[in-house]
N, C-alpha and C. Protein backbone atom coordinates (compact mmCIF):
# COMPACT_ATOMS: atom_id res chain seq x y z
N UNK A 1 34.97 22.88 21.01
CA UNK A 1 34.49 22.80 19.66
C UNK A 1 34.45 21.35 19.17
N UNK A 2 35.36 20.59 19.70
CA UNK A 2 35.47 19.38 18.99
C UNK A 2 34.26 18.02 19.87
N UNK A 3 34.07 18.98 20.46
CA UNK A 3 32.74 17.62 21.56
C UNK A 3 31.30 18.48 20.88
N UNK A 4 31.47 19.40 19.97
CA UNK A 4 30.38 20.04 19.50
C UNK A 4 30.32 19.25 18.10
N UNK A 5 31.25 18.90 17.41
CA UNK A 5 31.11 18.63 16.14
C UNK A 5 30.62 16.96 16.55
N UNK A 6 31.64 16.52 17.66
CA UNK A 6 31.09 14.53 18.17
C UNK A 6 29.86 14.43 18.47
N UNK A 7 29.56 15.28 18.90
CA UNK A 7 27.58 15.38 19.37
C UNK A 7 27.31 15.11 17.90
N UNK A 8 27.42 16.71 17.48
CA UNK A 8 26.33 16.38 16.03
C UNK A 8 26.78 15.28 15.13
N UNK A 9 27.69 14.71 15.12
CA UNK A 9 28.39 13.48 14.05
C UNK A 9 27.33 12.27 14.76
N UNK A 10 27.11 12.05 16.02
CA UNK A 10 27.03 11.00 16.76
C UNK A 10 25.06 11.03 16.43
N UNK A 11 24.60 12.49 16.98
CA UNK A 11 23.17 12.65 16.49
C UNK A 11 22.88 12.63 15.23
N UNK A 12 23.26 12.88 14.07
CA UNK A 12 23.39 12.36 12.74
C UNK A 12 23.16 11.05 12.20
N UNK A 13 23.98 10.44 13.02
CA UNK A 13 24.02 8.88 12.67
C UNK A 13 22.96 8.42 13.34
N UNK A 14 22.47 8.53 14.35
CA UNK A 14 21.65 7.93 14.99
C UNK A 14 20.08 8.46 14.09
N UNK A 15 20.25 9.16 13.73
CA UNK A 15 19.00 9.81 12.60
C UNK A 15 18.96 9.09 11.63
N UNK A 16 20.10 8.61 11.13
CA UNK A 16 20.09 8.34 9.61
C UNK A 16 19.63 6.49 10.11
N UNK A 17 19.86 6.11 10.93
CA UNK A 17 19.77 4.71 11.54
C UNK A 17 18.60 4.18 11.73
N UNK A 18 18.01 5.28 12.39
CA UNK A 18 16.53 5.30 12.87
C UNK A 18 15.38 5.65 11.51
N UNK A 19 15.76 6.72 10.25
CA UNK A 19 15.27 6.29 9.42
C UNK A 19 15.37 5.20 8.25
N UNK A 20 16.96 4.72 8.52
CA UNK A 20 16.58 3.43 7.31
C UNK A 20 15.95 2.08 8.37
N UNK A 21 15.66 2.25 9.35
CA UNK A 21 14.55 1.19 9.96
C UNK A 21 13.42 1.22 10.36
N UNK A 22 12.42 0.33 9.50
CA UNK A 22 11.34 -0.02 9.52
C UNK A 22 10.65 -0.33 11.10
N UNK A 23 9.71 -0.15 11.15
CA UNK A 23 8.92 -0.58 11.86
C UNK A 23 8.10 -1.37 12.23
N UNK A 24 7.90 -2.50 12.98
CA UNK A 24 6.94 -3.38 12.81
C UNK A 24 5.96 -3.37 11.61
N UNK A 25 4.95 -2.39 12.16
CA UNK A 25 3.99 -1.70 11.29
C UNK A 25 4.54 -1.85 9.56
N UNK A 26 5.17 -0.95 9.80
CA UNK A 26 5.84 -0.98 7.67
C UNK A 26 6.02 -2.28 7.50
N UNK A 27 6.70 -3.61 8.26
CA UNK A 27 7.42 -4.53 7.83
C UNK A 27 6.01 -5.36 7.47
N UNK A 28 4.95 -5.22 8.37
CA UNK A 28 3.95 -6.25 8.38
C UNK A 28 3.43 -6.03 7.28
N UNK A 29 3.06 -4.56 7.08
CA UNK A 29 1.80 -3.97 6.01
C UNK A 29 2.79 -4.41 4.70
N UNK A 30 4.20 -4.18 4.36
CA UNK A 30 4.96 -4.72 3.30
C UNK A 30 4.61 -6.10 3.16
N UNK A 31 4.90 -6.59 4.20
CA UNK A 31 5.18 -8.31 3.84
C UNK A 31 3.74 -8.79 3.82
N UNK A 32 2.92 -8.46 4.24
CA UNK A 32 1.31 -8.93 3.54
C UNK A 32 1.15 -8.65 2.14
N UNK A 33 1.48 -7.30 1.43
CA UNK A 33 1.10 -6.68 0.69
C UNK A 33 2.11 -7.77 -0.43
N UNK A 34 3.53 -8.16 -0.39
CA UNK A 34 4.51 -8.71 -1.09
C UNK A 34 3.46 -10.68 -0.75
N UNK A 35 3.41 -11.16 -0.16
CA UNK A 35 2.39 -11.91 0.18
C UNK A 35 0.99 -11.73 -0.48
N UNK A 36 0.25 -11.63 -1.02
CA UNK A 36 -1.01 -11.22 -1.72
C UNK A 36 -0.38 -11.10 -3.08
N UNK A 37 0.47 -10.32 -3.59
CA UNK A 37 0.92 -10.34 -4.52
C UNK A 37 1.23 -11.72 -5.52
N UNK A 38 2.44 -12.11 -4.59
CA UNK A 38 2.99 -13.63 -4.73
C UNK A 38 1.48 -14.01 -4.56
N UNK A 39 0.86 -14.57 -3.99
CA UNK A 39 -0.22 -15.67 -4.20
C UNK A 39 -1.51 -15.38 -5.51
N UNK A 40 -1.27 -13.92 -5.92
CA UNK A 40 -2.81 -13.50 -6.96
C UNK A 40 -1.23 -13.82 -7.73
N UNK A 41 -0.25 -14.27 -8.11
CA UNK A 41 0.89 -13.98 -9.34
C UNK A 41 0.60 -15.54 -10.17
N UNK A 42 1.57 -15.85 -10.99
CA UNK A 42 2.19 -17.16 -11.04
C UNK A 42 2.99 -17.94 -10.13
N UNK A 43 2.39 -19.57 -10.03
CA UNK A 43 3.59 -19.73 -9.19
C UNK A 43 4.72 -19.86 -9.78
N UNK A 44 5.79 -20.14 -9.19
CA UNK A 44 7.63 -20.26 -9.29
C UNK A 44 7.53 -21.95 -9.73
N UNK A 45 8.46 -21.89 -10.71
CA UNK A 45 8.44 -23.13 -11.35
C UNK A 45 9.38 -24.00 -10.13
N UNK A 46 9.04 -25.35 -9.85
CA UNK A 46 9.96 -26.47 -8.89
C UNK A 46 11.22 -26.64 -9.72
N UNK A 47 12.09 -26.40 -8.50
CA UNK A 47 13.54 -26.77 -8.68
C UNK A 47 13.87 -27.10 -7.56
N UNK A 48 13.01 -28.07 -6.58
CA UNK A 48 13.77 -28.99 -5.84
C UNK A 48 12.55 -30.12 -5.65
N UNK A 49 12.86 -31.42 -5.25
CA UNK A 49 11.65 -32.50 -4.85
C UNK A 49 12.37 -33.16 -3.73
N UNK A 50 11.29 -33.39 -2.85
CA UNK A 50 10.81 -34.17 -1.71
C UNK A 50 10.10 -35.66 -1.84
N UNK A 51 10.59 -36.56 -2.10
CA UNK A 51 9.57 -37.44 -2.89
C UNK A 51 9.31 -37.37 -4.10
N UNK A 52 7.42 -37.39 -4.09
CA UNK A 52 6.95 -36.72 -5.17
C UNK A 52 6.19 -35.13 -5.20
N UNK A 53 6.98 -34.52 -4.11
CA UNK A 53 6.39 -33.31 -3.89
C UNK A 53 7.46 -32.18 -4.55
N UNK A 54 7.35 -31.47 -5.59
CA UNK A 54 8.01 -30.30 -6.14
C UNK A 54 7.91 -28.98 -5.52
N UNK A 55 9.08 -28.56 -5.88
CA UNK A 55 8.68 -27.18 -4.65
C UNK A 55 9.83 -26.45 -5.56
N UNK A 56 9.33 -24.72 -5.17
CA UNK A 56 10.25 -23.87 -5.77
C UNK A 56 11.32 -23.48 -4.28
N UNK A 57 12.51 -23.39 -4.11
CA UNK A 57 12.74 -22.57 -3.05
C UNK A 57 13.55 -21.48 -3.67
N UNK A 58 13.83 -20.55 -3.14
CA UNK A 58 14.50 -19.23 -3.58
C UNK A 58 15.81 -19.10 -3.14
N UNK A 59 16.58 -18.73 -3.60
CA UNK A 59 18.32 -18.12 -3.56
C UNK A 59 18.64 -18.33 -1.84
N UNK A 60 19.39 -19.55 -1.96
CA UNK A 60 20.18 -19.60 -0.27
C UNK A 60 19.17 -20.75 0.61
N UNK A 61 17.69 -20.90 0.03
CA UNK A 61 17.13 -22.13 0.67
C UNK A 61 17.42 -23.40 0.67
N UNK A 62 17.33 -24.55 1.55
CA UNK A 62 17.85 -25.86 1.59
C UNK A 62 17.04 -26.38 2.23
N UNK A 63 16.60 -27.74 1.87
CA UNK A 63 15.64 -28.62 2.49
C UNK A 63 16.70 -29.55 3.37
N UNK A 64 16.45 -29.80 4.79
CA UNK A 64 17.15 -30.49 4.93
C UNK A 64 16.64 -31.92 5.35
N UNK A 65 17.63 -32.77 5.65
CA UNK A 65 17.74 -34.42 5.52
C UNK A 65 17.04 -35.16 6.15
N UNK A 66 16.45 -34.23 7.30
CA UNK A 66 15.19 -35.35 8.09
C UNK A 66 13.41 -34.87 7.55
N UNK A 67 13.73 -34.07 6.46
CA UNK A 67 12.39 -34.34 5.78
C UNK A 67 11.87 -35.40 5.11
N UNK A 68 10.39 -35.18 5.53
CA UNK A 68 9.43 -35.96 4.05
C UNK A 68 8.49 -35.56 3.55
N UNK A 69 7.38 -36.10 2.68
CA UNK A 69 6.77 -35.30 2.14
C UNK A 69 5.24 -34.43 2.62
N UNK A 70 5.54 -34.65 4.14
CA UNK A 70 4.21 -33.98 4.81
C UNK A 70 5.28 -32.92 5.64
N UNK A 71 6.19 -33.10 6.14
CA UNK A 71 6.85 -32.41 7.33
C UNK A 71 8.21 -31.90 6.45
N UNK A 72 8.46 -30.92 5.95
CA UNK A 72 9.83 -30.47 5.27
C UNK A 72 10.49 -29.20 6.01
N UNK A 73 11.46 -30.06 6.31
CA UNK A 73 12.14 -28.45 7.12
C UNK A 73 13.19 -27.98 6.20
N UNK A 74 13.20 -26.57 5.98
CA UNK A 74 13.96 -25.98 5.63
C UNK A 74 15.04 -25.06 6.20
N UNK A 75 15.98 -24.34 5.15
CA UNK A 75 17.01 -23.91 6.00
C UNK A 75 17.44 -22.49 5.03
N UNK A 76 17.57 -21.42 5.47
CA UNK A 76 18.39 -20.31 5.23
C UNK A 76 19.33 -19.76 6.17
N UNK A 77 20.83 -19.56 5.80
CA UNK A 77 21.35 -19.31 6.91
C UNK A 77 21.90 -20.41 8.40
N UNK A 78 21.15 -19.72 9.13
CA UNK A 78 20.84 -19.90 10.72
C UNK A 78 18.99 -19.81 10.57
N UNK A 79 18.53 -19.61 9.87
CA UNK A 79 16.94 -19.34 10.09
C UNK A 79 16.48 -20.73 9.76
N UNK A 80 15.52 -21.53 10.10
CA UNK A 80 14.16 -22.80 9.98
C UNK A 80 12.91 -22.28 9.68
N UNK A 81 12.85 -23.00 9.02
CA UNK A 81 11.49 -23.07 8.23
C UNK A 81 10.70 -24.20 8.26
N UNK A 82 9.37 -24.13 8.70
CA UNK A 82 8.91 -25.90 8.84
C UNK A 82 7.67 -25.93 7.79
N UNK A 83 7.79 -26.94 5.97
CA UNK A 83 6.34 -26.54 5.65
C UNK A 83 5.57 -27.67 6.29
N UNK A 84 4.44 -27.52 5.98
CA UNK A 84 3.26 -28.32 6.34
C UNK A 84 2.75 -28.92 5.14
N UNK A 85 1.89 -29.79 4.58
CA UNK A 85 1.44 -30.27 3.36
C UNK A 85 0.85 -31.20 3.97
N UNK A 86 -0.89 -31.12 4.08
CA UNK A 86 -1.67 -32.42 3.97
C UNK A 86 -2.40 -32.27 2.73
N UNK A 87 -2.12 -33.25 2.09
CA UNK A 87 -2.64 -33.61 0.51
C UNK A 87 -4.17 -33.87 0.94
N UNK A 88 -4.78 -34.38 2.04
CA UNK A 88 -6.15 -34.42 2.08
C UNK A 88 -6.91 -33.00 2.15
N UNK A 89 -6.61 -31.73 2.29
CA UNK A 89 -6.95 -30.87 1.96
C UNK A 89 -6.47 -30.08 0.70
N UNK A 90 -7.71 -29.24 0.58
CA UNK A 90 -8.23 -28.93 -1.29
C UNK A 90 -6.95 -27.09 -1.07
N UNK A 91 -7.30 -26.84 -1.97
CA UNK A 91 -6.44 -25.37 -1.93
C UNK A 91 -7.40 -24.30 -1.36
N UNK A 92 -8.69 -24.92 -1.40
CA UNK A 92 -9.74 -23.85 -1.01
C UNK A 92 -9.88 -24.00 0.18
N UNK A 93 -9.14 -24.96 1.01
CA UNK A 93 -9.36 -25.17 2.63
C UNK A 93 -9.10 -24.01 3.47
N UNK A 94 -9.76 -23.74 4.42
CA UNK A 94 -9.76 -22.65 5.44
C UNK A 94 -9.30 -23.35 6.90
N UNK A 95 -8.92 -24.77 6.74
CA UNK A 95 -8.17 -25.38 8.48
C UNK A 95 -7.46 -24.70 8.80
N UNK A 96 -6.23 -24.36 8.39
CA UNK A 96 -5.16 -24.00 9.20
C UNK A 96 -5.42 -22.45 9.52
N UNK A 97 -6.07 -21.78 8.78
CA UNK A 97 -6.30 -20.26 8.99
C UNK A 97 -7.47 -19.91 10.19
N UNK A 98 -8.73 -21.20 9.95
CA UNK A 98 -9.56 -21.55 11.14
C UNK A 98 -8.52 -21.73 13.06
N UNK A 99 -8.14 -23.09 12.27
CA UNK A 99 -7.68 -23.66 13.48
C UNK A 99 -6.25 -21.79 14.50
N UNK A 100 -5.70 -21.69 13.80
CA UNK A 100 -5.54 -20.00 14.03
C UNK A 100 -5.91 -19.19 14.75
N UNK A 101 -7.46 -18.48 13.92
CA UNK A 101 -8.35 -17.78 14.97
C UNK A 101 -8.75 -18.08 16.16
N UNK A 102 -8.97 -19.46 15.85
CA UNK A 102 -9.61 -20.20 17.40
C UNK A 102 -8.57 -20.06 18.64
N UNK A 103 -7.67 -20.06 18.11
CA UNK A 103 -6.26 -19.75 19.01
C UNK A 103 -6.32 -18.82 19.97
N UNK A 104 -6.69 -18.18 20.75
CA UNK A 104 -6.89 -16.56 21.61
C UNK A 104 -5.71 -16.41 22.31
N UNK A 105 -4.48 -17.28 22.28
CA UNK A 105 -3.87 -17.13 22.82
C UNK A 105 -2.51 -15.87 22.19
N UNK A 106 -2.90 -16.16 20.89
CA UNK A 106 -1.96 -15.67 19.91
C UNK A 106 -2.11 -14.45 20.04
N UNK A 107 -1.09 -13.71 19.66
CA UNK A 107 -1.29 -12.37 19.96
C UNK A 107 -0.68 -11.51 18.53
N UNK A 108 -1.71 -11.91 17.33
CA UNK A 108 -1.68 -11.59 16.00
C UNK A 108 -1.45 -10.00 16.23
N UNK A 109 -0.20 -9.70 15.25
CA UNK A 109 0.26 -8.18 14.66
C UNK A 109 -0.39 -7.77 13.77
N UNK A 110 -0.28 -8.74 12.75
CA UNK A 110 -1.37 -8.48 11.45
C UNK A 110 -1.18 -10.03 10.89
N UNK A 111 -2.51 -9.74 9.66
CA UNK A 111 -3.26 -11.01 8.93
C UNK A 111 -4.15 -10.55 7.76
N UNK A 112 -3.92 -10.92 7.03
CA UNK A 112 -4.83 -10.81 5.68
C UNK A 112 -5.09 -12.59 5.13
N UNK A 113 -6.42 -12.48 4.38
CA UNK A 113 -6.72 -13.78 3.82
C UNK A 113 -6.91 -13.33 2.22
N UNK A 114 -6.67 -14.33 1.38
CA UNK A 114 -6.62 -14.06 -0.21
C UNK A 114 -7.46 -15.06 -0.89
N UNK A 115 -8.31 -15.05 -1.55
CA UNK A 115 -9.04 -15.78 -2.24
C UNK A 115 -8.60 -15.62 -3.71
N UNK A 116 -8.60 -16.75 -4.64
CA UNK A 116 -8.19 -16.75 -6.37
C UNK A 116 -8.84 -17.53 -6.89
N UNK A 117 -9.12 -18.06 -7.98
CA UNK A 117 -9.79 -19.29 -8.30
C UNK A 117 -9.78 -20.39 -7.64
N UNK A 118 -10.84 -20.61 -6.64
CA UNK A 118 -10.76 -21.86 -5.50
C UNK A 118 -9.68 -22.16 -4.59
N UNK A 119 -9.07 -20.80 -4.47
CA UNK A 119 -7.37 -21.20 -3.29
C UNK A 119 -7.95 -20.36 -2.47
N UNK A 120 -7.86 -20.42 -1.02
CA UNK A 120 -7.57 -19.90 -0.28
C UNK A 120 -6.17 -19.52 0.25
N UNK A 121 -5.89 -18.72 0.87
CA UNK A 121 -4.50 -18.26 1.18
C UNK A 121 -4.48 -16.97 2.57
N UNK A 122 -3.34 -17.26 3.14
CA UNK A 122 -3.41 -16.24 4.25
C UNK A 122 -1.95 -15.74 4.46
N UNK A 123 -1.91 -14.51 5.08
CA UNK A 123 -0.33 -14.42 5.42
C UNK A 123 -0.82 -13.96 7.11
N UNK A 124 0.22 -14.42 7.92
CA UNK A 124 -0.09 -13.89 9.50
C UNK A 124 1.08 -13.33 9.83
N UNK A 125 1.15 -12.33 11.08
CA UNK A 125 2.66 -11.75 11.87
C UNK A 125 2.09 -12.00 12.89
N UNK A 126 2.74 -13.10 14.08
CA UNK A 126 2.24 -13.24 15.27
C UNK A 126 3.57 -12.61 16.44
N UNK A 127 3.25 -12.16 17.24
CA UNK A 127 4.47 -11.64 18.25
C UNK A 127 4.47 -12.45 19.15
N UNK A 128 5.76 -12.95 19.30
CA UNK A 128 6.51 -14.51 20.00
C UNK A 128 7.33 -13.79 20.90
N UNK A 129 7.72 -12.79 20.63
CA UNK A 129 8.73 -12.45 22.11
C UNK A 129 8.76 -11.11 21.58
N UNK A 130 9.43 -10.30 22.64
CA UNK A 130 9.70 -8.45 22.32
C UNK A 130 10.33 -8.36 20.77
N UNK A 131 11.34 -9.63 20.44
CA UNK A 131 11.79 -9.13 19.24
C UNK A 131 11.72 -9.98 18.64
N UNK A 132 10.62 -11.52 18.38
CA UNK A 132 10.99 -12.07 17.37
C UNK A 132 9.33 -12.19 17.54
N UNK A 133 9.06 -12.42 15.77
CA UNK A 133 7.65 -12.58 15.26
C UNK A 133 7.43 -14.03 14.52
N UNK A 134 6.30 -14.57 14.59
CA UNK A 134 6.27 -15.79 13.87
C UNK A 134 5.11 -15.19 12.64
N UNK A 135 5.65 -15.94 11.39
CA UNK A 135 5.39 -15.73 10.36
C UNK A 135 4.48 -16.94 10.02
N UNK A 136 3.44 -16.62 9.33
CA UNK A 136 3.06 -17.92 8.72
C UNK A 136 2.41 -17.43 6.96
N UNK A 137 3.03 -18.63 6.31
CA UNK A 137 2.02 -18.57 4.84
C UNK A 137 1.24 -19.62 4.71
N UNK A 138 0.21 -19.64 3.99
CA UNK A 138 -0.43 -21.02 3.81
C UNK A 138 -1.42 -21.01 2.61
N UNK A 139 -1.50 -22.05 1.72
CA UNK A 139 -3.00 -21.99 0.62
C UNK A 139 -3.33 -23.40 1.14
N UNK A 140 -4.27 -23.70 1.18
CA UNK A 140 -5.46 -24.44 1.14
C UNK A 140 -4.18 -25.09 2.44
N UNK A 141 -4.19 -26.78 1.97
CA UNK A 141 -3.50 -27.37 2.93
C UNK A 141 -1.74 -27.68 3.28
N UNK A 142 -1.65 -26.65 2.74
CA UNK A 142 0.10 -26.06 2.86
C UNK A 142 0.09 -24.90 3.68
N UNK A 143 1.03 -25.02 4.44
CA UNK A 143 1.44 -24.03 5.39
C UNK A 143 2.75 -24.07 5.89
N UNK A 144 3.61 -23.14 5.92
CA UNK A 144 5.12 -22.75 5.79
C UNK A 144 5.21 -22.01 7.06
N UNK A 145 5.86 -22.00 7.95
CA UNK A 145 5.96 -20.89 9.29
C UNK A 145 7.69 -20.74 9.61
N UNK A 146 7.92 -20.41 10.04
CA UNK A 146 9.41 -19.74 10.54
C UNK A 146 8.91 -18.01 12.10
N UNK A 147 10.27 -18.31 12.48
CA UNK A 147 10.52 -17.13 13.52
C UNK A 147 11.29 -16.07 13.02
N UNK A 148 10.67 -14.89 12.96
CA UNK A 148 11.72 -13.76 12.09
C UNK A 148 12.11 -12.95 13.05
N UNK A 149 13.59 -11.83 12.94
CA UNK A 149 13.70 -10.80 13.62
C UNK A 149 12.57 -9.84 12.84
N UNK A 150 12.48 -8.48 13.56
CA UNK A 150 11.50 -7.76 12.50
C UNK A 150 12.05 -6.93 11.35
N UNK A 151 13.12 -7.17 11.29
CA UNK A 151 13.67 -6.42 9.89
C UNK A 151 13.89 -7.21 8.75
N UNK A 152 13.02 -8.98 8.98
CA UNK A 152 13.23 -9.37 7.76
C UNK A 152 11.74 -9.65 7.40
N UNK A 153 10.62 -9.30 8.23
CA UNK A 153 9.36 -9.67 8.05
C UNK A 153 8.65 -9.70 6.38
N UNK A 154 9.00 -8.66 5.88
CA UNK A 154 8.24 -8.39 4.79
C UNK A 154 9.43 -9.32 3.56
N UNK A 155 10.73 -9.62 3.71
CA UNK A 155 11.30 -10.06 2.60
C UNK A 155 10.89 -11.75 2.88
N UNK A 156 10.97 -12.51 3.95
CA UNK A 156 10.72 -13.68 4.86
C UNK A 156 9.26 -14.10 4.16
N UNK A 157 8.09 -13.08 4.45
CA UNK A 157 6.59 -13.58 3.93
C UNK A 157 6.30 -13.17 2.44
N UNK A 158 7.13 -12.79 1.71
CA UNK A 158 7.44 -12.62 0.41
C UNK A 158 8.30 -14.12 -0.29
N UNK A 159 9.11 -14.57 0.38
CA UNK A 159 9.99 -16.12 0.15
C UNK A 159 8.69 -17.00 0.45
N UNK A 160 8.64 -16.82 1.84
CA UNK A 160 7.66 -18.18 2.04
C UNK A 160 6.12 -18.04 1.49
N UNK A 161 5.60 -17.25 1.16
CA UNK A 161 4.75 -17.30 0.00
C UNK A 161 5.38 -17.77 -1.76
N UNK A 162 6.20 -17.69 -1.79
CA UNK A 162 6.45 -17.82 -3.28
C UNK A 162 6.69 -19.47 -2.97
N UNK A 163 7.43 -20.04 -1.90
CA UNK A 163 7.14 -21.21 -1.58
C UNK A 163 5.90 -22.34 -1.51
N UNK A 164 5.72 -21.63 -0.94
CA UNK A 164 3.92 -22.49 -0.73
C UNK A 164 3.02 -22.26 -1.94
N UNK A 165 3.34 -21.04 -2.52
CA UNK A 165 2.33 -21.13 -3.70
C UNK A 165 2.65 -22.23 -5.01
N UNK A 166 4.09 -22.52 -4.96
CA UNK A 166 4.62 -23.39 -6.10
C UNK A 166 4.17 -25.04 -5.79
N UNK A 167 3.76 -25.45 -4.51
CA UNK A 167 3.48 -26.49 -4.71
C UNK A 167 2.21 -26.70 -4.98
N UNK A 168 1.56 -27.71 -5.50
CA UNK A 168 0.52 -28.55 -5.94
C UNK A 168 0.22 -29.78 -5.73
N UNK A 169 -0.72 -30.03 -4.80
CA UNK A 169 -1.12 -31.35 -4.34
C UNK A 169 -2.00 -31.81 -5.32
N UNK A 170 -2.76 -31.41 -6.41
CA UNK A 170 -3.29 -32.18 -7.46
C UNK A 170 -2.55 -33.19 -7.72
């Protein structure tokens, strides 16, 4: 009786495990959808600078010490974040989302592109290994990327969109 009740205790849990985790699929279609959002929203007011570059980062982010104002790496945790910023491109630029496609090597999960008053914007999930995905955000000539496990995909392209959308190269 008692290896009857450890079964079902043991199959239970493994149920309840398997439904509070997402799936690629859910994490991507979330974190585009939280991504699109953030970029059609307001941006996040700057509360940190690089130079003369303002930037919003969110709860637990850190820029760290070998940045400047084209190359800024960031930090959550144990996780990196690298943005991008060429001020010679407009917000309506399509390079980095171009230069992308042309890529065939990539082996894109999902991708959506966002258009707003003259911004372009994209969110990507690229698959980098069995379990880690590369993320990218970008408007015009800003672009933010990091390596995620897949259970942080959709909160990860939700941050680094609210990131990239707060700066302004005007």
């Amino acid at each position: 009786m008692t290896r009857h009740w450890m079964r079902l205790c043991i199959v239970s849990l493994a149920v309840i495990l398997l439904v509070g985790c997402s799936s690629v699929e859910e994490q991507a279609t979330d974190g585009i959808e939280n991504a699109k959002i953030v970029f059609q929203g307001d941006a996040e007011k700057a509360n940190e600078k690089v130079g003369n570059l303002k930037v919003f980062l969110p709860t637990g982010f850190a820029i760290e010490n070998a940045s400047d104002q084209t190359n800024i790496l960031l930090s959550k945790g144990k996780d990196s974040y690298i943005l991008f910023v060429n001020p010679n491109e407009l917000p309506g630029s399509r390079l980095y989302y171009d230069l992308m496609i042309a890529d065939t090597n990539l082996k894109i999960v999902e991708k959506n592109t966002f258009e707003q008053n003259g911004r372009f914007g994209f969110a990507t999930i690229i698959q980098n290994s069995e379990d880690n995905f590369e993320l990218i955000t970008s408007i015009g000539g800003i672009k933010l990327t990091t390596i995620s496990k897949q259970h942080n995909i959709a909160l990860n392209l939700e941050h680094m969109m609210k990131i990239v959308r707060s700066i302004s190269t005007n």
